[in-house]
N, C-alpha and C. Protein backbone atom coordinates (compact mmCIF):
# COMPACT_ATOMS: atom_id res chain seq x y z
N UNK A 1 97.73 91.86 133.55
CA UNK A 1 98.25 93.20 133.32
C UNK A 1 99.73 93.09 132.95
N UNK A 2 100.36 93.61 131.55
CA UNK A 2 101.51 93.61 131.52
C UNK A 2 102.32 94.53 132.29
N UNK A 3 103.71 94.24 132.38
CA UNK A 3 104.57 94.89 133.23
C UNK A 3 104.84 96.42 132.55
N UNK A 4 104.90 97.30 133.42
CA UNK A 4 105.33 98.51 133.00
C UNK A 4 106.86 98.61 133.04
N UNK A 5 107.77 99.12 132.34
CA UNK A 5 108.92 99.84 131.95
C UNK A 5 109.55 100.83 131.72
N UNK A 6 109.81 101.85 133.07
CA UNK A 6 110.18 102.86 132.91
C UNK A 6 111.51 103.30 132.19
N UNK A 7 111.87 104.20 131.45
CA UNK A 7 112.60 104.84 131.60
C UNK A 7 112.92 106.28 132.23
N UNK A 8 114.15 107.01 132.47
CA UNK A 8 114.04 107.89 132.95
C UNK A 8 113.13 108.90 132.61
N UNK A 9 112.23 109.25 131.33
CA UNK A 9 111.84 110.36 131.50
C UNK A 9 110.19 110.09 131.93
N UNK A 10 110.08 109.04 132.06
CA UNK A 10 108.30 108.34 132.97
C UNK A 10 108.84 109.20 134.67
N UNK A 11 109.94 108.95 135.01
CA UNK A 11 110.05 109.67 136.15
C UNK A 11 110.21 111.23 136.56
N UNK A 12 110.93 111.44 135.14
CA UNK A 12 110.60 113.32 135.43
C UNK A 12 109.27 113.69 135.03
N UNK A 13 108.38 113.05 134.50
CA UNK A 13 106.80 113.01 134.14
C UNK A 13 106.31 112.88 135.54
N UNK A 14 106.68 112.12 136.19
CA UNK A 14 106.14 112.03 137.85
C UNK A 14 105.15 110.92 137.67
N UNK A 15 105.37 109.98 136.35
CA UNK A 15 104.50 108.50 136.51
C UNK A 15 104.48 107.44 137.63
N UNK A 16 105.92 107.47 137.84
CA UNK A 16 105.49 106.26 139.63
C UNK A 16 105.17 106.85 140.50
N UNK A 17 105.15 108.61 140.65
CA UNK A 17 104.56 108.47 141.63
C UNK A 17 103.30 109.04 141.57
N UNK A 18 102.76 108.85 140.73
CA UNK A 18 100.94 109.28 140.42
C UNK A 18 100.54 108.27 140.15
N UNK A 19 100.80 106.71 140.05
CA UNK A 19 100.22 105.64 139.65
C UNK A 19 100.33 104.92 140.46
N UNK A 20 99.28 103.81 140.85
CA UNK A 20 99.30 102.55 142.06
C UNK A 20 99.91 101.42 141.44
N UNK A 21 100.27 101.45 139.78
CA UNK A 21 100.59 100.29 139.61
C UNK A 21 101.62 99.75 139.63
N UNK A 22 102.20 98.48 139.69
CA UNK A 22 103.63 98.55 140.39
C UNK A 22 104.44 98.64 139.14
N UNK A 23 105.50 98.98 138.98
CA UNK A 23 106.57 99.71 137.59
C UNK A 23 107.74 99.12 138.19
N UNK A 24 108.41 98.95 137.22
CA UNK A 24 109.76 98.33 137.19
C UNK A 24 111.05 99.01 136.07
N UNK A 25 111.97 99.28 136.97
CA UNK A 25 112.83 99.76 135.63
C UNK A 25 114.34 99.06 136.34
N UNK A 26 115.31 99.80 135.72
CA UNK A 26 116.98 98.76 136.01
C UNK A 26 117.57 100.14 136.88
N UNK A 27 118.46 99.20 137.30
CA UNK A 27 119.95 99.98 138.40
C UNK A 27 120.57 100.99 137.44
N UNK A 28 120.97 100.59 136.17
CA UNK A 28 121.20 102.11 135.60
C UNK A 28 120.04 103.51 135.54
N UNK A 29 118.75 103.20 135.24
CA UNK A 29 117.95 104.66 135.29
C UNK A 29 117.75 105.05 136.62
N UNK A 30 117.90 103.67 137.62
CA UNK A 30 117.80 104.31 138.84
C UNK A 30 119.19 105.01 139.56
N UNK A 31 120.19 104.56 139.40
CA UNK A 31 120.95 105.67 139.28
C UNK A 31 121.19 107.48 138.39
N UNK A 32 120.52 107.07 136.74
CA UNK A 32 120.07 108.45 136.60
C UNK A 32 119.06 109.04 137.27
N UNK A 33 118.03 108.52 137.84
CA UNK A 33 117.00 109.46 138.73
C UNK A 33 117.10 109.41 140.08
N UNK A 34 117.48 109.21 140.64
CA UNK A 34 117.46 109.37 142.41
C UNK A 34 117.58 110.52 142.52
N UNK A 35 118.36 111.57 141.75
CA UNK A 35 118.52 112.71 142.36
C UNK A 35 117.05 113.82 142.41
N UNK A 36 115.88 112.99 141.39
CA UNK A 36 114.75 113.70 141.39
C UNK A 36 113.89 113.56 142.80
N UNK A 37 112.84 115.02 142.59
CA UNK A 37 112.43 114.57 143.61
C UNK A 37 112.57 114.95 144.95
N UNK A 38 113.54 115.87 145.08
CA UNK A 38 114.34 116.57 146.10
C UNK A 38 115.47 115.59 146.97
N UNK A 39 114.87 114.49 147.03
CA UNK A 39 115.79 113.29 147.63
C UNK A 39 115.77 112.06 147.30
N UNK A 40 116.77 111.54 147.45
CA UNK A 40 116.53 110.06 147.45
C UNK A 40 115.16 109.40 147.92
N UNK A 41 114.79 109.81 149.03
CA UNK A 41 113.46 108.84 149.51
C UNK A 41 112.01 108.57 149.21
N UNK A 42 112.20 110.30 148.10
CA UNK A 42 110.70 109.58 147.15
C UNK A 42 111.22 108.57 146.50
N UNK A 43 112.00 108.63 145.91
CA UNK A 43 111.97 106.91 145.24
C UNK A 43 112.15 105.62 145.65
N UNK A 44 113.00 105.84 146.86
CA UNK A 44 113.22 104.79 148.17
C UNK A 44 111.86 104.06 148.37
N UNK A 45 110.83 105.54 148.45
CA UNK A 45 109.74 105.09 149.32
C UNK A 45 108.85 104.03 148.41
N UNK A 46 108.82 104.32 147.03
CA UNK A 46 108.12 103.54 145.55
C UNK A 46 108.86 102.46 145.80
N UNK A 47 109.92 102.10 146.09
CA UNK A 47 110.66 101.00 146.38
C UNK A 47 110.19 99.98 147.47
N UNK A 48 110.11 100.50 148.77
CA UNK A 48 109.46 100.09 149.80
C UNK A 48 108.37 99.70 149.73
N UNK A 49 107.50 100.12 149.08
CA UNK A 49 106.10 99.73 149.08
C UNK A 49 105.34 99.19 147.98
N UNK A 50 106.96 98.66 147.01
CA UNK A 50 106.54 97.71 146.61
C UNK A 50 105.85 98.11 144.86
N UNK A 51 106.01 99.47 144.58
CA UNK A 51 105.56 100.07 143.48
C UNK A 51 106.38 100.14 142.40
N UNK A 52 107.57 99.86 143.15
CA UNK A 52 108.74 100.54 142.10
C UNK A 52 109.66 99.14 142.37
N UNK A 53 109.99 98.43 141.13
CA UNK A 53 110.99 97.44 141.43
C UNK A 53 112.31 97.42 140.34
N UNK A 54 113.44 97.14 141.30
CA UNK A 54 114.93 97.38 140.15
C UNK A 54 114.99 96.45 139.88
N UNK A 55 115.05 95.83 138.53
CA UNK A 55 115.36 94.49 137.84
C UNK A 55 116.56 94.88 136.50
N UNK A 56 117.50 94.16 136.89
CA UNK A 56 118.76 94.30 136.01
C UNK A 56 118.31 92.90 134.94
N UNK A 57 118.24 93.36 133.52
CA UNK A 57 118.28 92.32 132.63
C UNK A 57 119.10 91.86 132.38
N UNK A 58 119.33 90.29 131.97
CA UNK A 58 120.14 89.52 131.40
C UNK A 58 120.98 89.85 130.65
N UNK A 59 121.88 89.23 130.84
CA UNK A 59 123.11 89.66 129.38
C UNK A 59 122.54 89.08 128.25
N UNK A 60 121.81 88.11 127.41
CA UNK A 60 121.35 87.88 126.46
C UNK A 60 120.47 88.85 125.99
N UNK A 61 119.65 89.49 127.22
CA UNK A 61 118.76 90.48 126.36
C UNK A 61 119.21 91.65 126.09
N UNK A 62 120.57 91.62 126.84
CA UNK A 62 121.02 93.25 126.37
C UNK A 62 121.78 93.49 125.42
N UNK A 63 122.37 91.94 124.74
CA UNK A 63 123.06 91.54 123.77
C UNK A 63 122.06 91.77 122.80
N UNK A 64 120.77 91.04 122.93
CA UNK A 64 119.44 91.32 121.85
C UNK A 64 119.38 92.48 121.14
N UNK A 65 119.53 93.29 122.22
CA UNK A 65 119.31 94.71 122.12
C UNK A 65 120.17 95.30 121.53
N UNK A 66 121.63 95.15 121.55
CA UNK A 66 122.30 95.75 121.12
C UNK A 66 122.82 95.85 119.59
N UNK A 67 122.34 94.21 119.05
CA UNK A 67 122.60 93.50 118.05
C UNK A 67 121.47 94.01 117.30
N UNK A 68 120.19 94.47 117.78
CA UNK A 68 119.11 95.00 116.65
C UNK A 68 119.24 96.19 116.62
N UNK A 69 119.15 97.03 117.74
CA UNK A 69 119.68 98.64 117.22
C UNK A 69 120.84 98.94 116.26
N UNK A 70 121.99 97.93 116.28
CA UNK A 70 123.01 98.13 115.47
C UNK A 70 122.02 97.86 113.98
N UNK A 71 121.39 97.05 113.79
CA UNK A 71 120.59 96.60 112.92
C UNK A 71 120.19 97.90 112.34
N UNK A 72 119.35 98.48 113.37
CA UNK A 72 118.43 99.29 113.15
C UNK A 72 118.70 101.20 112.57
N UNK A 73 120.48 100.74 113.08
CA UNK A 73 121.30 101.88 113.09
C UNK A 73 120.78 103.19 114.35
N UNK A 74 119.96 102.44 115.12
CA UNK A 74 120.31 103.40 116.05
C UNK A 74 121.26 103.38 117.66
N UNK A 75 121.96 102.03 117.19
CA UNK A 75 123.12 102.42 118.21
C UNK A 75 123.76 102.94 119.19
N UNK A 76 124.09 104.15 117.48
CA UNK A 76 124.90 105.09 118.79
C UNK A 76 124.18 106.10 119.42
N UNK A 77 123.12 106.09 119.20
CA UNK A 77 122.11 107.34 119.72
C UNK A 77 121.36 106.38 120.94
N UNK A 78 121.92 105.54 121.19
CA UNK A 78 121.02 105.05 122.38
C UNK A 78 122.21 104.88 123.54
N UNK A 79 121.38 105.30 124.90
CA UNK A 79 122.58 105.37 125.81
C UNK A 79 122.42 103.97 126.78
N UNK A 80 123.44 103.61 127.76
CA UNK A 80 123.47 102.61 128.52
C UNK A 80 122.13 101.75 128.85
N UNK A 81 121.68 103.35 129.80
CA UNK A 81 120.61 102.83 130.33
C UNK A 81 118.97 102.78 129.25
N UNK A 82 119.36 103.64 127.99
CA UNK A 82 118.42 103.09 127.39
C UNK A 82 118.30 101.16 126.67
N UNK A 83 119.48 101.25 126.33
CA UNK A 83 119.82 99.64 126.27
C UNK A 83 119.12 98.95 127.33
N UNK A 84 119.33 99.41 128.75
CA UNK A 84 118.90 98.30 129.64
C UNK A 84 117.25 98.72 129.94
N UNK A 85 116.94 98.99 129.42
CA UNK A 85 115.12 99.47 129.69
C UNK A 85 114.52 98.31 128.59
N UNK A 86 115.05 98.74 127.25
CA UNK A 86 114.88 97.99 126.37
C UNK A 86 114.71 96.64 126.72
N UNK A 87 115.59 96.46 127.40
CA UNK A 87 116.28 94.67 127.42
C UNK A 87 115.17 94.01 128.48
N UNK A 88 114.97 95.05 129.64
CA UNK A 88 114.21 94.36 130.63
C UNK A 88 112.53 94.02 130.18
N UNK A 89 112.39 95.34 129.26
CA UNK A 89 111.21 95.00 128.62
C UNK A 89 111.18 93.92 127.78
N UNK A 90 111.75 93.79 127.52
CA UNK A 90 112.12 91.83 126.37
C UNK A 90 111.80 91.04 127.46
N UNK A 91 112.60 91.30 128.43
CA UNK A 91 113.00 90.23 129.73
C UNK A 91 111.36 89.81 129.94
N UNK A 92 110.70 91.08 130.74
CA UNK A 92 109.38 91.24 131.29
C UNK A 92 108.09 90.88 130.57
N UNK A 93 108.20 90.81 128.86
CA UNK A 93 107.55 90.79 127.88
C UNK A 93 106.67 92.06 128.49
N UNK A 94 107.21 92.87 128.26
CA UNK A 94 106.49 93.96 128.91
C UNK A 94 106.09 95.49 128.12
N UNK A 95 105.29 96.69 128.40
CA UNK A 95 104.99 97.77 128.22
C UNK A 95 106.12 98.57 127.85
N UNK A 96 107.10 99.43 127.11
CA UNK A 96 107.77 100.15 127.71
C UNK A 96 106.85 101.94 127.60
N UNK A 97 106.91 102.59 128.89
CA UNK A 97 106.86 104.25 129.30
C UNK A 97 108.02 104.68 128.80
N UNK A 98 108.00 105.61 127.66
CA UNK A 98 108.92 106.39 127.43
C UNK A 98 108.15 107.45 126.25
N UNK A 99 109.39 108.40 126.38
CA UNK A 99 109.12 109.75 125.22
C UNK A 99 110.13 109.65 124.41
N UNK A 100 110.94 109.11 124.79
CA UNK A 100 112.41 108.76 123.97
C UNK A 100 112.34 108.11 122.59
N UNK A 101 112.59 109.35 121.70
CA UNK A 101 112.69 108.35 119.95
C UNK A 101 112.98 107.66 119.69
N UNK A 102 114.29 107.84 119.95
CA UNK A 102 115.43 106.26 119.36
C UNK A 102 114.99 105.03 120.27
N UNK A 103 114.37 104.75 121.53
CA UNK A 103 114.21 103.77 122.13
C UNK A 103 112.86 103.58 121.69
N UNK A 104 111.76 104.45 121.39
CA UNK A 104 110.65 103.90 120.95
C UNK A 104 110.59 102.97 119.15
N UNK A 105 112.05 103.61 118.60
CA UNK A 105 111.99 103.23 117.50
C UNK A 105 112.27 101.87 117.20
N UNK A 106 113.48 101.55 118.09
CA UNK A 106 114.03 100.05 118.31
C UNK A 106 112.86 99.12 119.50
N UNK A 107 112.29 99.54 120.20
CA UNK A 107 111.24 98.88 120.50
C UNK A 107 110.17 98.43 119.08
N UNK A 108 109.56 99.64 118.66
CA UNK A 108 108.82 99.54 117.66
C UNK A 108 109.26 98.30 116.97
N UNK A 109 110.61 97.99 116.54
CA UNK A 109 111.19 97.31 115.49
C UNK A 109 111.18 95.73 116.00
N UNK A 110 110.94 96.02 117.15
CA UNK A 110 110.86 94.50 118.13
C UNK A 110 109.42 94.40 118.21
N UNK A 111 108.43 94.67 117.79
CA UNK A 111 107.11 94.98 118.67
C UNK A 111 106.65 95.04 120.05
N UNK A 112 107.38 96.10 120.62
CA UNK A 112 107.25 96.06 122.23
C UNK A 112 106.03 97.41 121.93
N UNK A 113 105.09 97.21 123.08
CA UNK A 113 104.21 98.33 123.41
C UNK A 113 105.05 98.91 123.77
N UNK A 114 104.97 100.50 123.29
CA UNK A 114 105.12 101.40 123.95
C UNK A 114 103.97 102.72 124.14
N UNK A 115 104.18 102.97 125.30
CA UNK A 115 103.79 103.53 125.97
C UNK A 115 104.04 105.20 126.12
N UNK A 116 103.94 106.34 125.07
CA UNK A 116 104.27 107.59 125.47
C UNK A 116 103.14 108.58 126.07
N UNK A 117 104.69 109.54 126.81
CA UNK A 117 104.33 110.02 128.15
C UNK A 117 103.40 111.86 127.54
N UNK A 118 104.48 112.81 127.02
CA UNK A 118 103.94 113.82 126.85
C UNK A 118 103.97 113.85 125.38
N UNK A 119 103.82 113.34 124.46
CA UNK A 119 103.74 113.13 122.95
C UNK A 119 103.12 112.23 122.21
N UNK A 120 102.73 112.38 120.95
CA UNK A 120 101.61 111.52 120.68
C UNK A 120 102.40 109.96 120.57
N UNK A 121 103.78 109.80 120.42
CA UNK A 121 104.86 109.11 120.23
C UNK A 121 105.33 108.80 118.44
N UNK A 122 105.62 107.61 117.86
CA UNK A 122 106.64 107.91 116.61
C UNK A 122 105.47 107.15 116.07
N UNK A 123 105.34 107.76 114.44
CA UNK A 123 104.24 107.58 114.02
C UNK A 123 104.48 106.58 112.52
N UNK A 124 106.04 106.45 112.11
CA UNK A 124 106.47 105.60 111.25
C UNK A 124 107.41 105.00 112.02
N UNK A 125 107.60 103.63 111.90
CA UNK A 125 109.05 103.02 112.05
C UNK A 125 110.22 102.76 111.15
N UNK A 126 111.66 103.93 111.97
CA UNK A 126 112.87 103.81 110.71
C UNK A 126 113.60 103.57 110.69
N UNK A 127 114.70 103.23 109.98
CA UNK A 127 115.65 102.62 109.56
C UNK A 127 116.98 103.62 109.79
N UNK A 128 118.07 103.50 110.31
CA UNK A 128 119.19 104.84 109.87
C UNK A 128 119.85 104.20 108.99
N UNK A 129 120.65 105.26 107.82
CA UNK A 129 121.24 104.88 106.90
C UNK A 129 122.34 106.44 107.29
N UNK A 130 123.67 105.79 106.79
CA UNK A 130 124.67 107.15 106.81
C UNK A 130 125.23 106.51 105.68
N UNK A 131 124.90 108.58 105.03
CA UNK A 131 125.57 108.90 104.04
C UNK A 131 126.51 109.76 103.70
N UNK A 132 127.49 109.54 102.57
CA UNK A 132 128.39 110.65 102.46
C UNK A 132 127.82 111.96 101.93
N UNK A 133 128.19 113.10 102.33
CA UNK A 133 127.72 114.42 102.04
C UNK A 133 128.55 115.11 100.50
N UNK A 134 129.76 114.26 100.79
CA UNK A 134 130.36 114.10 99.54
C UNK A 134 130.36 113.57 98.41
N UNK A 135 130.36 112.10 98.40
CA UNK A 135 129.90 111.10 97.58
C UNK A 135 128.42 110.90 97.20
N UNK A 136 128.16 111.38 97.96
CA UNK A 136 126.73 111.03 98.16
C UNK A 136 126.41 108.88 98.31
N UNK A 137 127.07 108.48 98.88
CA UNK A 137 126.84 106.88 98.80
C UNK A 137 126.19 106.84 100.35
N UNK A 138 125.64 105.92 100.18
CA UNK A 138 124.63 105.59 101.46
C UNK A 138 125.58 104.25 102.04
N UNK A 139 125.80 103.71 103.43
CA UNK A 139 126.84 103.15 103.92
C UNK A 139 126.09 102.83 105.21
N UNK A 140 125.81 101.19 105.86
CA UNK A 140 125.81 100.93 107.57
C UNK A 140 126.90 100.83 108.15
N UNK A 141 126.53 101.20 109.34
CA UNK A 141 127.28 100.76 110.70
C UNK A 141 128.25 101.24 110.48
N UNK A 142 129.07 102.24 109.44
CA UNK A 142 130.39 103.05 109.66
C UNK A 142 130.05 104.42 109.94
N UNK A 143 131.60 105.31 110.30
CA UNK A 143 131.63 106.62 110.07
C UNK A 143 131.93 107.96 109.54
N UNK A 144 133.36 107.03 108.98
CA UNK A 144 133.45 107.45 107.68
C UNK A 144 133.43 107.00 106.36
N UNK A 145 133.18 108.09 105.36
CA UNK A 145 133.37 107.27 104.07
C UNK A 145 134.60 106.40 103.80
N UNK A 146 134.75 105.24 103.08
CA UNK A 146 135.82 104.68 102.98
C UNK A 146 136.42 104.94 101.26
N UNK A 147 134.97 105.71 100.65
CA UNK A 147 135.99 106.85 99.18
C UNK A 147 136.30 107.76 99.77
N UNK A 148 136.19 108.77 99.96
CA UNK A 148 136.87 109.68 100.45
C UNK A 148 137.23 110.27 101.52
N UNK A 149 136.82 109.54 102.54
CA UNK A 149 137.26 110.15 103.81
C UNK A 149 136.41 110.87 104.95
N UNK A 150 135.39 111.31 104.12
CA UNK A 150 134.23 112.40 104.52
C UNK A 150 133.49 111.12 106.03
N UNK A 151 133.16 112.47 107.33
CA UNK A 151 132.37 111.73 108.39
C UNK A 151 130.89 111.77 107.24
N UNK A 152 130.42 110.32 107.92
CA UNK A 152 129.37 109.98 107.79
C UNK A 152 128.02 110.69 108.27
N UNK A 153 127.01 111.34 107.75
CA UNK A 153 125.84 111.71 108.19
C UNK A 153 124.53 110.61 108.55
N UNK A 154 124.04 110.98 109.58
CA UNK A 154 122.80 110.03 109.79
C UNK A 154 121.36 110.53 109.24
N UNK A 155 120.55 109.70 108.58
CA UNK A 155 119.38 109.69 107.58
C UNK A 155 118.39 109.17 108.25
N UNK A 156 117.30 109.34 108.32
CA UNK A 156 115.95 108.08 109.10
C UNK A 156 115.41 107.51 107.27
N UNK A 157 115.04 106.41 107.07
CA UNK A 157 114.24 106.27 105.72
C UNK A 157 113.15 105.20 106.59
N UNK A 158 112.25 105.30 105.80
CA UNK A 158 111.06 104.55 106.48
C UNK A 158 111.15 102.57 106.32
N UNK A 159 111.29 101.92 107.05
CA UNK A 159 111.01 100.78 107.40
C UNK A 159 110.37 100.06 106.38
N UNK A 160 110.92 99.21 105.41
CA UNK A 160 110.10 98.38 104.45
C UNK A 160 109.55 97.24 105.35
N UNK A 161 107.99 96.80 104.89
CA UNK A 161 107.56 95.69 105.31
C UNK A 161 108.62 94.46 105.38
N UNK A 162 108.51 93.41 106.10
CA UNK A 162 109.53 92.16 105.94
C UNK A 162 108.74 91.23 106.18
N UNK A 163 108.30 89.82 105.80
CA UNK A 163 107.74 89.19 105.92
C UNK A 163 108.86 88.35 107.10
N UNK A 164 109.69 88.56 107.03
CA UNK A 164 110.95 87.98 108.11
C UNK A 164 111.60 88.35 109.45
N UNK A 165 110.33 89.20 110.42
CA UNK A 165 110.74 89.87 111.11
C UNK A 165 110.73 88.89 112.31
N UNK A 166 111.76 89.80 113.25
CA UNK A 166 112.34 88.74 114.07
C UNK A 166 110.87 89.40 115.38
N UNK A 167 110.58 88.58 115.96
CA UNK A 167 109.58 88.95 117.17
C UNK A 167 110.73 88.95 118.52
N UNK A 168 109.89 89.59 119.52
CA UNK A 168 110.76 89.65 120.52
C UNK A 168 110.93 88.45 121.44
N UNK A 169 109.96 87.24 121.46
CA UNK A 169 110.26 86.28 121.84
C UNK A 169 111.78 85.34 121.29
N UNK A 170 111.94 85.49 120.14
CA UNK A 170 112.88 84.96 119.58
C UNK A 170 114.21 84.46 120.46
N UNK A 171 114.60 85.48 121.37
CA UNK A 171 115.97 85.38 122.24
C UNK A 171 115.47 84.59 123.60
N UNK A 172 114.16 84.00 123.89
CA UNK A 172 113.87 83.20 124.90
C UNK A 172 114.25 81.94 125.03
């Protein structure tokens, strides 16, 4: 059975605690969710008994991670702790649970299962491209144009096949 990978919104779904199987996510989402739940000790208790385990990933895999979303241009739309869900799922070779776009998209781009919660989940895998609204020139990894000045807009375009894709084992 592969490892499950929560992120925070598997927990406002109420997945660990409607499931026997044991789930694992990092010290950052578990600091965003403790406050669910009414208290700390439903999640304490998933903890205790062994259902719920905190595993902080490696700095290589969160480097992985960070280095292909930049890739992927979704970056800046991904937050801390989505980085570290990501990463542990590399770590875990694992499932990731989520509803989250931008993390299903950069999974997708790694081939990690994912796993969505209340949606059918993302049905192409894409690419961001920012463009000027002015120039109209298409531009990575910046924010503004460097003709004229204009902030950069973000685009999704669909994912060309690559015969060169990196798998997620790669950083092992």
């Amino acid at each position: 059975m592969a490892s499950r990978v929560l992120d925070a919104t598997s927990f406002y779904a109420g997945i660990p605690f409607s499931s026997q199987e044991p789930s694992f996510t990092t010290l950052l989402v578990f600091e965003e969710i403790k406050h669910i739940k009414k208290s700390h000790d439903a999640v304490q208790t998933l903890i205790d008994l062994g259902r719920l385990k905190i595993i902080e990933p490696e700095q290589k895999n969160i480097d992985f991670i960070l280095e292909k979303a930049n890739n992927t241009g979704d970056l800046l739309n991904l937050s801390k702790e989505d980085v570290s869900v990501l990463a542990l799922c590399i770590q875990l070779d694992g499932e990731l649970v989520t509803d989250d776009y931008t993390v299903s998209n950069v999974a997708k781009h790694l081939n990690l299962k994912v796993i969505p919660l209340m949606t059918k989940g993302i049905s192409k895998i894409l690419n961001n491209v920012y463009f000027c609204p002015a120039c109209n020139k298409t531009f990575e990894k910046i924010s503004k144009c460097p003709i004229c000045g204009s902030k950069l807009r973000k685009k999704s375009v669909e994912r060309k096949p690559s015969s060169n894709h990196i798998h997620k084992k790669a950083i092992v």
